[in-house]
PDB file of N, CA and C in Angstrom:
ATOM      1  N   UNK A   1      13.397  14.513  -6.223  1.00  0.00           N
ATOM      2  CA  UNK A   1      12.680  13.417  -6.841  1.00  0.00           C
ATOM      3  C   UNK A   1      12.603  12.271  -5.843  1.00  0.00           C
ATOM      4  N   UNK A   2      11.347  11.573  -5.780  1.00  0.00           N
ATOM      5  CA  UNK A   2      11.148   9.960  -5.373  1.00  0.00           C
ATOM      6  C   UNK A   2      11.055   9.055  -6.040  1.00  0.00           C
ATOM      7  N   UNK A   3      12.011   8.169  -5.903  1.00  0.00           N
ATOM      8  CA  UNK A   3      11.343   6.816  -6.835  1.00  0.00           C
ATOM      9  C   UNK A   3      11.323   5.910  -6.256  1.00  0.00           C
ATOM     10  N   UNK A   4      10.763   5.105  -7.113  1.00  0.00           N
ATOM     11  CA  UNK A   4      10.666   3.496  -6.036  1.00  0.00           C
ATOM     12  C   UNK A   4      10.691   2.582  -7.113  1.00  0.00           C
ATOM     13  N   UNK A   5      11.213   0.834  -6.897  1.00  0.00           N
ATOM     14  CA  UNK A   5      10.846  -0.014  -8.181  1.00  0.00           C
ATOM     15  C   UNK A   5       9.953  -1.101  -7.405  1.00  0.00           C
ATOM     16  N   UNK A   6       9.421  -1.816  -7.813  1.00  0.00           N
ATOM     17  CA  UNK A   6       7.998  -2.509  -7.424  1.00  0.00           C
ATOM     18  C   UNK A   6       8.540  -3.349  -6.854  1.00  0.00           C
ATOM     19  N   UNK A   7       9.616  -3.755  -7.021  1.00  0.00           N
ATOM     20  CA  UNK A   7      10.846  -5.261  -6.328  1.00  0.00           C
ATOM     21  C   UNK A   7      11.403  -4.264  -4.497  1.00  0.00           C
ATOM     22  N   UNK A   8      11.583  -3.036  -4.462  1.00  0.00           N
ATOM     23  CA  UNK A   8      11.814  -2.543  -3.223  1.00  0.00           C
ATOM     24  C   UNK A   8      10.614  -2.645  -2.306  1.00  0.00           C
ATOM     25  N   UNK A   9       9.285  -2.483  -3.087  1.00  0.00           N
ATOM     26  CA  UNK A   9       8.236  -1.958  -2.157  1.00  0.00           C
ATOM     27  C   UNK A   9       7.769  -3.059  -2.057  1.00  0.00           C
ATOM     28  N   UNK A  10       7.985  -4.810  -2.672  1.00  0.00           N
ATOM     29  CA  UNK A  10       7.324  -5.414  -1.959  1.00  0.00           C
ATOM     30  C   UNK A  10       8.337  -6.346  -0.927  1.00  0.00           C
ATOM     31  N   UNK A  11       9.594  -5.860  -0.765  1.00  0.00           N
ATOM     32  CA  UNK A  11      10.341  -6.478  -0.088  1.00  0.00           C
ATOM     33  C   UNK A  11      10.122  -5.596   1.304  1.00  0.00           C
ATOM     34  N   UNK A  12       9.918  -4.384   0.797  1.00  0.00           N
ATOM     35  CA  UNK A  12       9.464  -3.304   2.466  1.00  0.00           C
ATOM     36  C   UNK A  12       8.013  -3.950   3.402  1.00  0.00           C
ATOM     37  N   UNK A  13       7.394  -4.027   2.100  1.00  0.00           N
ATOM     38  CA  UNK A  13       5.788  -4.610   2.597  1.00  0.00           C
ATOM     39  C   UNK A  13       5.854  -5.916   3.301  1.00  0.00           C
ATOM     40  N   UNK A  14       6.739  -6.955   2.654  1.00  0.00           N
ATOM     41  CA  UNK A  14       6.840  -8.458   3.404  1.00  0.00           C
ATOM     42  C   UNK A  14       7.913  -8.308   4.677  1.00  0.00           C
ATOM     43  N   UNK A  15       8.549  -7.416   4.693  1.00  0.00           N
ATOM     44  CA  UNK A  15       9.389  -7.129   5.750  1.00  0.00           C
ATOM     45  C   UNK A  15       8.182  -6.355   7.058  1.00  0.00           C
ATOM     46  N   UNK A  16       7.754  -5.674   6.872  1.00  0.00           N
ATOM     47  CA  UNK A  16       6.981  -5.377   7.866  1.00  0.00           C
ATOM     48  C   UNK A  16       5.564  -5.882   8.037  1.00  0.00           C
ATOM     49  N   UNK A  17       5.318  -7.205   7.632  1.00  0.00           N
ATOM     50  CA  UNK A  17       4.266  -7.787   7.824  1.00  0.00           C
ATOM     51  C   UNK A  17       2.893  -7.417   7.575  1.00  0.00           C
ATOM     52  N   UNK A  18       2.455  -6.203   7.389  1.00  0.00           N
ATOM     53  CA  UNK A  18       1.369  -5.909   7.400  1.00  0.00           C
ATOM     54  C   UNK A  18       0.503  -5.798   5.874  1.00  0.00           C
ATOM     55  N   UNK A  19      -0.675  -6.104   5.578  1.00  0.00           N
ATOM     56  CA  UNK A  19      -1.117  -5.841   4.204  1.00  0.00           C
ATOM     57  C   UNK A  19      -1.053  -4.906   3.404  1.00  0.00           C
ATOM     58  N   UNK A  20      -0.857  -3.426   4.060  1.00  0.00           N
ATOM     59  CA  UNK A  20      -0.611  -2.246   3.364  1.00  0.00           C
ATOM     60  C   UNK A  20       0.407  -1.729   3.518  1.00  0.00           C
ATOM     61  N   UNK A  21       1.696  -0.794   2.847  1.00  0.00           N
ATOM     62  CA  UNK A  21       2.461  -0.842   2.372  1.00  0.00           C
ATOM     63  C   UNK A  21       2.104   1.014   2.277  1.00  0.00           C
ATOM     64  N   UNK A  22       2.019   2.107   3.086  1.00  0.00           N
ATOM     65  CA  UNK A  22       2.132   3.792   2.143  1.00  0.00           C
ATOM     66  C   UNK A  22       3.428   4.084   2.187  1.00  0.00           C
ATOM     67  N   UNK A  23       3.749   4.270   0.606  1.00  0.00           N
ATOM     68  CA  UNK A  23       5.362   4.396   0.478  1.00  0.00           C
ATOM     69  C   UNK A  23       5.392   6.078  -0.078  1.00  0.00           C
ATOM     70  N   UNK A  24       4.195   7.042  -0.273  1.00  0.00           N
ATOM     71  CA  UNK A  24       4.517   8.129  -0.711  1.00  0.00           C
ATOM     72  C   UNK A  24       3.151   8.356  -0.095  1.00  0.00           C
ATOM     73  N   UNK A  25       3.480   9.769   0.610  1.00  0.00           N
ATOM     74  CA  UNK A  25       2.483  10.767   0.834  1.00  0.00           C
ATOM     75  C   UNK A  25       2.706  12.519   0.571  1.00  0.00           C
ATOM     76  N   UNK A  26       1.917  12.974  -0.048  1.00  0.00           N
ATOM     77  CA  UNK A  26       1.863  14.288   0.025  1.00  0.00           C
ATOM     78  C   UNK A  26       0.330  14.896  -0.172  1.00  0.00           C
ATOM     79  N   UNK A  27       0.237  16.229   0.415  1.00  0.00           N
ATOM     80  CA  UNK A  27      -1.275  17.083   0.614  1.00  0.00           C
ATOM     81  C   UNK A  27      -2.419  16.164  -0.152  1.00  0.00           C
ATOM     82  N   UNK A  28      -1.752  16.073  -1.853  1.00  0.00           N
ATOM     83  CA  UNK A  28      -2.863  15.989  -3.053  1.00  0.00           C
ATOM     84  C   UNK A  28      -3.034  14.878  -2.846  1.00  0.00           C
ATOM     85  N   UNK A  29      -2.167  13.676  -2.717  1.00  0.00           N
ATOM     86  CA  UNK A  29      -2.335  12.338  -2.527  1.00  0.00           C
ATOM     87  C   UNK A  29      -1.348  11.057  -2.244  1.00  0.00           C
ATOM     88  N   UNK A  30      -1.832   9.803  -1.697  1.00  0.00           N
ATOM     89  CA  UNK A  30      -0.685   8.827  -1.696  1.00  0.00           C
ATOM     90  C   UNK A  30      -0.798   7.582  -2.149  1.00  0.00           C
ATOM     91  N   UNK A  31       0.173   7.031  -1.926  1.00  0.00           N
ATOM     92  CA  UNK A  31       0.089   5.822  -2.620  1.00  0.00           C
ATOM     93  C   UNK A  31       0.652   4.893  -1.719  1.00  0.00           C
ATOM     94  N   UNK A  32       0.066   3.496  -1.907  1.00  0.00           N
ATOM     95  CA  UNK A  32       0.938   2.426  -1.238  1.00  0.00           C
ATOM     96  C   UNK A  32       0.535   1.359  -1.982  1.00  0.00           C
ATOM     97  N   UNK A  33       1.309   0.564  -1.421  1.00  0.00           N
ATOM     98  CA  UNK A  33       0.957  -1.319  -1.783  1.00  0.00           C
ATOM     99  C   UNK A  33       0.735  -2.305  -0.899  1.00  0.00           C
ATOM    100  N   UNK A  34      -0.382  -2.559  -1.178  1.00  0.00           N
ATOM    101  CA  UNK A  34      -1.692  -3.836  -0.691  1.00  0.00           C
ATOM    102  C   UNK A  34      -1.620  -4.863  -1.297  1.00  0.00           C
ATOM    103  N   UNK A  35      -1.237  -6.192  -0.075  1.00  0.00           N
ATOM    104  CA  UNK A  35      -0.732  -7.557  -0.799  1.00  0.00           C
ATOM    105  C   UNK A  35      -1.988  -7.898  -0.066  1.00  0.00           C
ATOM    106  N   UNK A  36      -2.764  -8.673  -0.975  1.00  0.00           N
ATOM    107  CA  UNK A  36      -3.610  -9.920  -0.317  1.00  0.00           C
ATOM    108  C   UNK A  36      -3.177 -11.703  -0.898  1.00  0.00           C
ATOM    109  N   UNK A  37      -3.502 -12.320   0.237  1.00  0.00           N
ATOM    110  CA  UNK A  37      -2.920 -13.675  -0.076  1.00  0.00           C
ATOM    111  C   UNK A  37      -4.102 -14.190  -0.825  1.00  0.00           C
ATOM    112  N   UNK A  38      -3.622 -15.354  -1.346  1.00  0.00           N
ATOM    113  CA  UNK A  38      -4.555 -15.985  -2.105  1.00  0.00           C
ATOM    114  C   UNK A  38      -5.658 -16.948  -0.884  1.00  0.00           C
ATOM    115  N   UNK A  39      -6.650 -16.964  -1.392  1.00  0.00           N
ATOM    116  CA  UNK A  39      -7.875 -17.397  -0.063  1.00  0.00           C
ATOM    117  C   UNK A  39      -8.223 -16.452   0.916  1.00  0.00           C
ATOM    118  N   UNK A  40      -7.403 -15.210   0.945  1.00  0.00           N
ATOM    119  CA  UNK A  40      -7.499 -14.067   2.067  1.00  0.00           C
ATOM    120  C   UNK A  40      -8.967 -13.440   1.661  1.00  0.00           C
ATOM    121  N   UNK A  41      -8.916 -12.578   2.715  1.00  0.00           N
ATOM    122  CA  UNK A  41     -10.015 -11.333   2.965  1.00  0.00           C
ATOM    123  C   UNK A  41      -9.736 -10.305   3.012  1.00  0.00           C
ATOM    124  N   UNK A  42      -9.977  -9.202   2.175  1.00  0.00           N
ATOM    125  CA  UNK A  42      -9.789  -7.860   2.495  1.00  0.00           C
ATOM    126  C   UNK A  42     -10.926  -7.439   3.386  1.00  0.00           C
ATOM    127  N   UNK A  43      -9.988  -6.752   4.357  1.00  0.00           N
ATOM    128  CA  UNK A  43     -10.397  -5.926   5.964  1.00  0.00           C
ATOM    129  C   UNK A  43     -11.149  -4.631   6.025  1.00  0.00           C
ATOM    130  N   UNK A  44     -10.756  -3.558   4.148  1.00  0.00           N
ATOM    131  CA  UNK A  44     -10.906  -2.639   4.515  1.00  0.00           C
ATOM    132  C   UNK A  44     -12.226  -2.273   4.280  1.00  0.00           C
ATOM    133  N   UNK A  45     -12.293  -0.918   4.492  1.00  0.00           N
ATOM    134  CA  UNK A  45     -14.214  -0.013   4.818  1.00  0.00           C
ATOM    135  C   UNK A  45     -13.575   1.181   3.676  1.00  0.00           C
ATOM    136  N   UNK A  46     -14.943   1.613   3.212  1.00  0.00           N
ATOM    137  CA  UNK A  46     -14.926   2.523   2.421  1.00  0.00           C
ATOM    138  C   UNK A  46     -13.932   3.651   2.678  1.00  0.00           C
ATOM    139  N   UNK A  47     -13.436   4.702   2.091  1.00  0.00           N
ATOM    140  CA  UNK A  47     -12.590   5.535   2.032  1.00  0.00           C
ATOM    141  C   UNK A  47     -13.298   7.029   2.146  1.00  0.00           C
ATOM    142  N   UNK A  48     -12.425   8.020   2.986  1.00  0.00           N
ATOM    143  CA  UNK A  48     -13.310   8.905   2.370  1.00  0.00           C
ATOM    144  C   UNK A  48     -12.445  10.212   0.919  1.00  0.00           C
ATOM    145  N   UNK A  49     -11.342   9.157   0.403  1.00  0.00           N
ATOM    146  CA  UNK A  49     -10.884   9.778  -0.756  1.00  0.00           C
ATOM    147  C   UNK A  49     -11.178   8.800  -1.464  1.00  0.00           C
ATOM    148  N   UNK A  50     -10.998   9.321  -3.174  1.00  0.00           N
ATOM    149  CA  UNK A  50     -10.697   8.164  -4.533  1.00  0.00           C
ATOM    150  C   UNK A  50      -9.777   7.839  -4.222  1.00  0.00           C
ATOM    151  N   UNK A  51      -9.416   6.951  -4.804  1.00  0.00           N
ATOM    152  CA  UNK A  51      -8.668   5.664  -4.963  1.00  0.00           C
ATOM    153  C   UNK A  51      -8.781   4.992  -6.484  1.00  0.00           C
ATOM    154  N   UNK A  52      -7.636   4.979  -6.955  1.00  0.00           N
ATOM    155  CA  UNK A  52      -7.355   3.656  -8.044  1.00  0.00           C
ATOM    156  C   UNK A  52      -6.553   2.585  -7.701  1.00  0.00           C
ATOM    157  N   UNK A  53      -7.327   1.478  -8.240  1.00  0.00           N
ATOM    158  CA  UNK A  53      -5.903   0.254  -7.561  1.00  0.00           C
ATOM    159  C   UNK A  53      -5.420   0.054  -9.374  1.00  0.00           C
ATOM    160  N   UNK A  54      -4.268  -0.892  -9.007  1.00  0.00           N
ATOM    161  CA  UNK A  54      -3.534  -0.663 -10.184  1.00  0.00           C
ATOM    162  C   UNK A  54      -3.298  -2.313  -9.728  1.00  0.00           C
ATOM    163  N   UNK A  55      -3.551  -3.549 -10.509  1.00  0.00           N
ATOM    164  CA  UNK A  55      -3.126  -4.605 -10.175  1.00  0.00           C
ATOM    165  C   UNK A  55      -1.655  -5.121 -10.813  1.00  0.00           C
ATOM    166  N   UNK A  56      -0.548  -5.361 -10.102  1.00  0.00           N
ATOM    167  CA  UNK A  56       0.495  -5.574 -10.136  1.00  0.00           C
ATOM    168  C   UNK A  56       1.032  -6.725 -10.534  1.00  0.00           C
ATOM    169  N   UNK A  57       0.303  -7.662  -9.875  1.00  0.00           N
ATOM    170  CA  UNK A  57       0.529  -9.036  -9.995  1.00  0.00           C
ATOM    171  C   UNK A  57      -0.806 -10.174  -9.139  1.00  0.00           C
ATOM    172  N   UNK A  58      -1.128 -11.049  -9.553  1.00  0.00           N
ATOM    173  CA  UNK A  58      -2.508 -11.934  -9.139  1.00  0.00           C
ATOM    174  C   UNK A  58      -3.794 -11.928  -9.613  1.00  0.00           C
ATOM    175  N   UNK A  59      -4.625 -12.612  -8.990  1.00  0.00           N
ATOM    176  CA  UNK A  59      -6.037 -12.929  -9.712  1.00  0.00           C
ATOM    177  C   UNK A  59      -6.827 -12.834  -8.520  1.00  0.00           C
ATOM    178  N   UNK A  60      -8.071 -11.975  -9.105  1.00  0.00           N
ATOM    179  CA  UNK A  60      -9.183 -12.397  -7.979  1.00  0.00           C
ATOM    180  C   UNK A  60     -10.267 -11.447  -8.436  1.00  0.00           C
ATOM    181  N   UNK A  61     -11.500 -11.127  -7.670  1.00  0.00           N
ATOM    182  CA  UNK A  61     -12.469 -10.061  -8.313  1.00  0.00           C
ATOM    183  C   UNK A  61     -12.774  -8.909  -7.068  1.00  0.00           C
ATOM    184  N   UNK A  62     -13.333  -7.761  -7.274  1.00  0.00           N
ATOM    185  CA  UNK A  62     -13.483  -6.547  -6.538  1.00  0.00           C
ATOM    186  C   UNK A  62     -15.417  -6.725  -6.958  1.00  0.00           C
ATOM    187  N   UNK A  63     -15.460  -6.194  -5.962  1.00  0.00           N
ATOM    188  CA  UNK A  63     -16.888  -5.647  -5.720  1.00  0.00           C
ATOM    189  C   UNK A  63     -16.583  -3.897  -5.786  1.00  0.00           C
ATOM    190  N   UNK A  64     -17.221  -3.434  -6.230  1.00  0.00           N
ATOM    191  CA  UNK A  64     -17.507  -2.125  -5.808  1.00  0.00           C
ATOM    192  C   UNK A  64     -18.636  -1.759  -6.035  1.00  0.00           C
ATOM    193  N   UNK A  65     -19.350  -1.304  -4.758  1.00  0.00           N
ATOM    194  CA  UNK A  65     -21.125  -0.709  -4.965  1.00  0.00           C
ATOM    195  C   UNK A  65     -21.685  -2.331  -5.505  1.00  0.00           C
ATOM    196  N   UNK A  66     -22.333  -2.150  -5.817  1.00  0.00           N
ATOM    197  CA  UNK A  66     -23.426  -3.262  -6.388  1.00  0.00           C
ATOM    198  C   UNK A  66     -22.659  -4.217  -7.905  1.00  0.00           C
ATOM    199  N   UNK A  67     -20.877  -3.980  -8.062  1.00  0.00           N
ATOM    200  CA  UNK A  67     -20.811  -4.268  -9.744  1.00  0.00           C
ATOM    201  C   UNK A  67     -19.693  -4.949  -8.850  1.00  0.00           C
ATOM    202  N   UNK A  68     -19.376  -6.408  -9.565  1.00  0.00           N
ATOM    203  CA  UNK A  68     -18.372  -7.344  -9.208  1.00  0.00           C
ATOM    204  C   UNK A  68     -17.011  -7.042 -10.988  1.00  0.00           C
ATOM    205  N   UNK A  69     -16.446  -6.675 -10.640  1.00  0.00           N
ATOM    206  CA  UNK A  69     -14.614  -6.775 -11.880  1.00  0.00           C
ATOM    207  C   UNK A  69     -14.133  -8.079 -11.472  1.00  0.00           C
ATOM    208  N   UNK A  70     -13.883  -8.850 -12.608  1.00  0.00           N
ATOM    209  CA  UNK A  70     -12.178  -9.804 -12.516  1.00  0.00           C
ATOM    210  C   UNK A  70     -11.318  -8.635 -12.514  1.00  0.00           C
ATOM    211  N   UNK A  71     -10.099  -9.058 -11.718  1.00  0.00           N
ATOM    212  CA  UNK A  71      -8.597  -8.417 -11.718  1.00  0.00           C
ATOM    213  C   UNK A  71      -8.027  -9.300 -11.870  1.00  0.00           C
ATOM    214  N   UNK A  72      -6.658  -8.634 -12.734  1.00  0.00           N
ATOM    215  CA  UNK A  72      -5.246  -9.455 -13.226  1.00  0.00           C
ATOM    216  C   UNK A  72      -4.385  -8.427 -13.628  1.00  0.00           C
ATOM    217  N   UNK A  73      -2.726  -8.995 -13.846  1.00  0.00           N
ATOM    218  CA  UNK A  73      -1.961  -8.029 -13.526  1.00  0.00           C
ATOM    219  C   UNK A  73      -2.556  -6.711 -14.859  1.00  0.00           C
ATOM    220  N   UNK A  74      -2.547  -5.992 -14.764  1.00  0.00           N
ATOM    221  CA  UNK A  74      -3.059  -4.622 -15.696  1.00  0.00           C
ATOM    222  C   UNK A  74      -3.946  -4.692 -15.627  1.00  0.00           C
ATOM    223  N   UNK A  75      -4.584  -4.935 -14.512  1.00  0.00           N
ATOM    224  CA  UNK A  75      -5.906  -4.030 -14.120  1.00  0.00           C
ATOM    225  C   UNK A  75      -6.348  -2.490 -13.414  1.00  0.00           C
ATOM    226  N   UNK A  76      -7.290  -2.181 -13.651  1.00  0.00           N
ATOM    227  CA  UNK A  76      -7.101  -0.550 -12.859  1.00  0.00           C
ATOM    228  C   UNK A  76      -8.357  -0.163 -12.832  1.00  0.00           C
ATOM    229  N   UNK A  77      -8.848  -0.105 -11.560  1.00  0.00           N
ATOM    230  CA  UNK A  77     -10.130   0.098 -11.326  1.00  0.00           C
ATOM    231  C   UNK A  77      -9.992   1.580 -10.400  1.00  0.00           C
ATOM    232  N   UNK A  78     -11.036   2.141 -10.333  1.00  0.00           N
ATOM    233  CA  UNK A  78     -11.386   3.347  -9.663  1.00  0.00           C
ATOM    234  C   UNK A  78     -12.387   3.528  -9.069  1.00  0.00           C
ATOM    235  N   UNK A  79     -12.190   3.655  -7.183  1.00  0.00           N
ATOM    236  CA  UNK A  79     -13.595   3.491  -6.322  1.00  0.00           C
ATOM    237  C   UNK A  79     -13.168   4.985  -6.180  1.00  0.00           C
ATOM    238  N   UNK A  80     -14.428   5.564  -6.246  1.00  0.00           N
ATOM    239  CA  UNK A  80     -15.029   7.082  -5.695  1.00  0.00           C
ATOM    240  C   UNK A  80     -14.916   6.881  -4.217  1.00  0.00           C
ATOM    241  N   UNK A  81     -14.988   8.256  -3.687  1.00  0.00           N
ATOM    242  CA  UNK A  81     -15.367   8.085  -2.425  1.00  0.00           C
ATOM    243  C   UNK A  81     -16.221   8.029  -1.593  1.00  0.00           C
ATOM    244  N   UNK A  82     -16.062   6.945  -0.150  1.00  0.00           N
ATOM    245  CA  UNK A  82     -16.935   6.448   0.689  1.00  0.00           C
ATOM    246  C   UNK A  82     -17.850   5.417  -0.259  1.00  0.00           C
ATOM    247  N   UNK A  83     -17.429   4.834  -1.481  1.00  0.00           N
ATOM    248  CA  UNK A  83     -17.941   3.845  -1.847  1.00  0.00           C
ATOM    249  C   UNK A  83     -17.830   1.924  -1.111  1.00  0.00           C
ATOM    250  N   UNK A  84     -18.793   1.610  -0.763  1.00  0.00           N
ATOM    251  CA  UNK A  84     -17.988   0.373  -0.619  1.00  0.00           C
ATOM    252  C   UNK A  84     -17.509  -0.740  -1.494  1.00  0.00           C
ATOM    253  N   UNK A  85     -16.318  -1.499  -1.388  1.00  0.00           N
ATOM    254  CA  UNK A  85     -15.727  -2.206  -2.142  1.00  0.00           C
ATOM    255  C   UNK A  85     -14.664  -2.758  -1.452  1.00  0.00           C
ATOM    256  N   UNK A  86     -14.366  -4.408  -2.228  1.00  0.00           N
ATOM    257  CA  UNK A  86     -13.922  -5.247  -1.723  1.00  0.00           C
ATOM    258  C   UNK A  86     -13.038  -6.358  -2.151  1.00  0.00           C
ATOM    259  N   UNK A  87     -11.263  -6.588  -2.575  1.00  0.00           N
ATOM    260  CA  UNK A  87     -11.351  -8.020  -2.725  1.00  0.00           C
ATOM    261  C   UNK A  87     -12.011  -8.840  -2.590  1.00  0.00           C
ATOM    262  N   UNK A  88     -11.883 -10.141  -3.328  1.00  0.00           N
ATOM    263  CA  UNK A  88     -12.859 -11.169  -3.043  1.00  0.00           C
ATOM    264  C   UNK A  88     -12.177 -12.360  -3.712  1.00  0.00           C
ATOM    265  N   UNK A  89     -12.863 -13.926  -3.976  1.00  0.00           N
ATOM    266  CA  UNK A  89     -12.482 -14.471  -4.499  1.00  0.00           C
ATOM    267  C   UNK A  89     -10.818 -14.882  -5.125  1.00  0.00           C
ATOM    268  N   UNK A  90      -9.727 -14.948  -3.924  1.00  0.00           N
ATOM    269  CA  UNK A  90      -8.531 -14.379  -4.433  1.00  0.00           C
ATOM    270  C   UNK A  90      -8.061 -15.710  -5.105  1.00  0.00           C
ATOM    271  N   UNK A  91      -7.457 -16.423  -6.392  1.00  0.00           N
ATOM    272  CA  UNK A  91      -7.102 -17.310  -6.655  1.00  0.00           C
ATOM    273  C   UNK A  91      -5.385 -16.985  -6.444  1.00  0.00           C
ATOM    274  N   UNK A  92      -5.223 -16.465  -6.571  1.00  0.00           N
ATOM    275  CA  UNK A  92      -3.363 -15.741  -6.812  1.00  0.00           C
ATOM    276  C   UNK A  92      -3.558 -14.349  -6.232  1.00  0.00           C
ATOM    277  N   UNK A  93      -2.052 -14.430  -4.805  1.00  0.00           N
ATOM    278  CA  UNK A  93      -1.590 -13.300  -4.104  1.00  0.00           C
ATOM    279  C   UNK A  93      -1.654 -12.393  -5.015  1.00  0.00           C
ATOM    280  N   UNK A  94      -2.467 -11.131  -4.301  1.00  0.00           N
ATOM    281  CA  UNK A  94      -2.621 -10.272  -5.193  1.00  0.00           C
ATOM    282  C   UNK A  94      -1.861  -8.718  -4.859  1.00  0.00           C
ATOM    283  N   UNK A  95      -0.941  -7.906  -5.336  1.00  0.00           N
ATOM    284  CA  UNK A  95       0.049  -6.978  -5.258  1.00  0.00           C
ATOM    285  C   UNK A  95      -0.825  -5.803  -5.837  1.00  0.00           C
ATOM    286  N   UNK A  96      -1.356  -5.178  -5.182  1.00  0.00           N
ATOM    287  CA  UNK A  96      -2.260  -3.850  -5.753  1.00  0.00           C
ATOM    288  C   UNK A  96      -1.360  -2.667  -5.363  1.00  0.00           C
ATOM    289  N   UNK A  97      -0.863  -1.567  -6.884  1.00  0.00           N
ATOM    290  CA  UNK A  97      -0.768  -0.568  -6.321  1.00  0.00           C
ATOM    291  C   UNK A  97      -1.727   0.355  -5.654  1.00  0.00           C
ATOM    292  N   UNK A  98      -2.184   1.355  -5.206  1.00  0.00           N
ATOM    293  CA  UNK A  98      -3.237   2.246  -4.267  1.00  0.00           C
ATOM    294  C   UNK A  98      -2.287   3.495  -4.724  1.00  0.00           C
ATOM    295  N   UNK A  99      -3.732   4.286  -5.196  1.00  0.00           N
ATOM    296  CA  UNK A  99      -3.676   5.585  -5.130  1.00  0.00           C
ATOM    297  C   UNK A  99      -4.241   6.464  -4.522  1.00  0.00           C
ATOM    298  N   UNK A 100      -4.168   7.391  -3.672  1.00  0.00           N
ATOM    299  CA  UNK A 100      -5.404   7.906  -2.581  1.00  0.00           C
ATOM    300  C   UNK A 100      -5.510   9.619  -3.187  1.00  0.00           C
ATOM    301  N   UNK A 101      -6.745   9.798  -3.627  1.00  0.00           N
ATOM    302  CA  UNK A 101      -6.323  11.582  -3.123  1.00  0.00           C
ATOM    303  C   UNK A 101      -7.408  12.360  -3.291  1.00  0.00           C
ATOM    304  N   UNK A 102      -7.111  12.915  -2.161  1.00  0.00           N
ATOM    305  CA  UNK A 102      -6.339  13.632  -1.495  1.00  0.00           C
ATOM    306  C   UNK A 102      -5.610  12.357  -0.726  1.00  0.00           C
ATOM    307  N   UNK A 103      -4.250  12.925  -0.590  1.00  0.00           N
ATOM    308  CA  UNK A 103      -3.637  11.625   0.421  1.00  0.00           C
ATOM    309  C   UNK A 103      -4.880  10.947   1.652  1.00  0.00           C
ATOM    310  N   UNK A 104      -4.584   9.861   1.898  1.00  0.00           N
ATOM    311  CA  UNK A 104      -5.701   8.665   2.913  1.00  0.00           C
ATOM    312  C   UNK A 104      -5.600   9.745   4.055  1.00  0.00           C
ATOM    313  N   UNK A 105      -6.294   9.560   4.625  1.00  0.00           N
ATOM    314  CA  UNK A 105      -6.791  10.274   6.489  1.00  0.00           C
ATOM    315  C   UNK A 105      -7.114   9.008   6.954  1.00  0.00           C
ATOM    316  N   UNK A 106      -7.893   7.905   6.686  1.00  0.00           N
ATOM    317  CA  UNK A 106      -7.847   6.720   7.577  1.00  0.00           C
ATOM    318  C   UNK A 106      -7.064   5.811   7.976  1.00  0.00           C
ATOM    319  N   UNK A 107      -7.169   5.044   8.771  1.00  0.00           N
ATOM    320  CA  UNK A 107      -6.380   3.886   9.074  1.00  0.00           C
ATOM    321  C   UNK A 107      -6.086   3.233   8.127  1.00  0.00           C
ATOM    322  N   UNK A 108      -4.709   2.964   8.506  1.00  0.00           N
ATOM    323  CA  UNK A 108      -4.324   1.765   7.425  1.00  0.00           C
ATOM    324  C   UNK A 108      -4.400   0.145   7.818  1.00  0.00           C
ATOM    325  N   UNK A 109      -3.856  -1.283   7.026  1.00  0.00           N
ATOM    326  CA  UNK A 109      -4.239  -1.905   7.598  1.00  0.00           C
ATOM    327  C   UNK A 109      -2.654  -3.128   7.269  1.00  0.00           C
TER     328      UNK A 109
END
C-alpha cells in the first residue's frame, strides 16, 4: 500500500520549490500536486493524457477549450486530452490535486 496525507505532500512540494509536486506513478496513471500562488500564472501546455484536478484549497478560474469554471476547495474538473487549459485569475494560492492517465509522459513543471 501507498498513502499520503495532503499536510505531507504540501510540505514535500514547498520544500522542493517547484509548482508540481508527482507523488505517485504507475503504468495506468499518476498523480501529483500543483500549487499556484495567488496573482500567478500557470506555465503548463496541453497534455497528451486526461487529467482531473481536484481543488484542495484556493480560488481562481480554469479555462478549458473555449469554457471558463470558478474553482474552490471541492472542485473537480476534467480536461481530456491535448485539450488546452489554464489557471487564471488566482485570488487565493491554489493546491490542486492532478490526476494523469495513463501516468504523464511530459514535462513537469
Amino acid at each position: 500500500m501507498e498513502a499520503f496525507t495532503i499536510e505531507q505532500l504540501i510540505a514535500e512540494q514547498a520544500a522542493g520549490k517547484k509548482l508540481y509536486l508527482e507523488f505517485l506513478r504507475k503504468e495506468t496513471m499518476s498523480l501529483g500536486l500543483y500549487v499556484l500562488p495567488a496573482g500567478g500564472t500557470d506555465p503548463q501546455q496541453p497534455h497528451d493524457e486526461d487529467e482531473v484536478y481536484y481543488i484542495v484549497n484556493g480560488r481562481g478560474q480554469i479555462d478549458v477549450g473555449d469554457e471558463t469554471q470558478p474553482v474552490q476547495p471541492g472542485s473537480i474538473v476534467f480536461v481530456a486530452a491535448h485539450v488546452p487549459h489554464k489557471f487564471h485569475s488566482i485570488t487565493e494560492e491554489l493546491k490542486i490535486l492532478v490526476f494523469f492517465a495513463p501516468a504523464e509522459t511530459g514535462p513537469t513543471n
